[in-house]
Protein backbone atom coordinates (compact mmCIF):
# COMPACT_ATOMS: atom_id res chain seq x y z
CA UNK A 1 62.87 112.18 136.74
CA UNK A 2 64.74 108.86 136.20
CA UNK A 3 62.45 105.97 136.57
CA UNK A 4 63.14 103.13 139.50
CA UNK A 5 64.56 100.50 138.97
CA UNK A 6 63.64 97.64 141.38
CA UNK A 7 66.19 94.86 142.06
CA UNK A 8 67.87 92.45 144.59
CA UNK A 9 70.68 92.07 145.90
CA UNK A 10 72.91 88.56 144.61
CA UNK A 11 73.83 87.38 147.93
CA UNK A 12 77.51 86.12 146.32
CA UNK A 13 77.99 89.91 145.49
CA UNK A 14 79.21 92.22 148.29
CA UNK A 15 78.60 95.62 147.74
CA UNK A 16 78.72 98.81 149.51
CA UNK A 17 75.62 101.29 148.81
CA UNK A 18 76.44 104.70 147.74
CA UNK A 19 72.94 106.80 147.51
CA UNK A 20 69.44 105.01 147.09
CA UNK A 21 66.44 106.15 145.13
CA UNK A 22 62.51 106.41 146.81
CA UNK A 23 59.44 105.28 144.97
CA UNK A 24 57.21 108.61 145.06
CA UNK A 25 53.88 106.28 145.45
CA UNK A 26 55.57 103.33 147.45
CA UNK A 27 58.09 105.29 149.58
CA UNK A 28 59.95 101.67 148.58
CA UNK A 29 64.02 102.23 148.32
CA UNK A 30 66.40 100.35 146.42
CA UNK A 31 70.07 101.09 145.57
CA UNK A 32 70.81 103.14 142.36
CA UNK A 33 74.12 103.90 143.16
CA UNK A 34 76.71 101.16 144.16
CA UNK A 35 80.25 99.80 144.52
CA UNK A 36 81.05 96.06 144.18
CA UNK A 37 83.63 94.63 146.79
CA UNK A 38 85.99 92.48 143.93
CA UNK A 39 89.43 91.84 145.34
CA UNK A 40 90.30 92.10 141.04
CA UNK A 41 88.59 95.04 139.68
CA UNK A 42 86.90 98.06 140.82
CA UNK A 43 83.26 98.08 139.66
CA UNK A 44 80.29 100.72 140.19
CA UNK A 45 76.64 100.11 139.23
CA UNK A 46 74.42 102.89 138.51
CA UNK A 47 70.58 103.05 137.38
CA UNK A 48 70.35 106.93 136.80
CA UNK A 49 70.23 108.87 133.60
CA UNK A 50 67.54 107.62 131.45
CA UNK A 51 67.14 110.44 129.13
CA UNK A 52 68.39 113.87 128.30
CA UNK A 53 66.94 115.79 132.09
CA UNK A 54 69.10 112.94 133.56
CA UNK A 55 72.09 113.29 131.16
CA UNK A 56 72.18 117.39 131.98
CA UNK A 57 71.53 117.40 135.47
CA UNK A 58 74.82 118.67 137.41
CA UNK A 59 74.44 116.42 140.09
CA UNK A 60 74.70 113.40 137.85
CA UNK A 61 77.41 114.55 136.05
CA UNK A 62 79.44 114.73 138.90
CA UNK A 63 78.20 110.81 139.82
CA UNK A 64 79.61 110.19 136.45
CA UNK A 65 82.89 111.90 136.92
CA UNK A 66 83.45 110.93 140.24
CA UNK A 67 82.85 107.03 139.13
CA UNK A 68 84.96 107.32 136.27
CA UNK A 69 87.98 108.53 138.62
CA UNK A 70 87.18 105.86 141.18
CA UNK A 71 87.91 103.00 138.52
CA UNK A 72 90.96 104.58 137.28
């Protein structure tokens, strides 16, 4: 339900892809969930969870939790 968010990569950035999202009329993917390779800090990048289906949605709890307990 989340809408797609169309981007591209910064070619200074590495970063490792964790799950992509599929335009339904384009078949067009593009990351939505992402690590960032920085020797300092651990970073994630997300697009999901829009609105309240999103916010309630098991699966992206557990994205949620399980980025939260990467960074710490």
């Amino acid at each position: 339900m989340d809408e797609l968010y169309r981007w591209e990569k910064d070619p200074s950035s590495e970063i490792e892809v964790l799950a992509v999202s599929k335009g339904l009329k384009s078949g067009d993917e593009f990351p939505c969930v992402w690590i960032v390779k920085h020797p300092k800090a651990k970073v994630v990048g997300n697009t999901l969870g829009h609105d309240e289906r999103a916010h309630g949605n098991p699966a992206y709890i557990q994205i949620l939790k399980n980025s939260v307990k990467w960074v710490e």
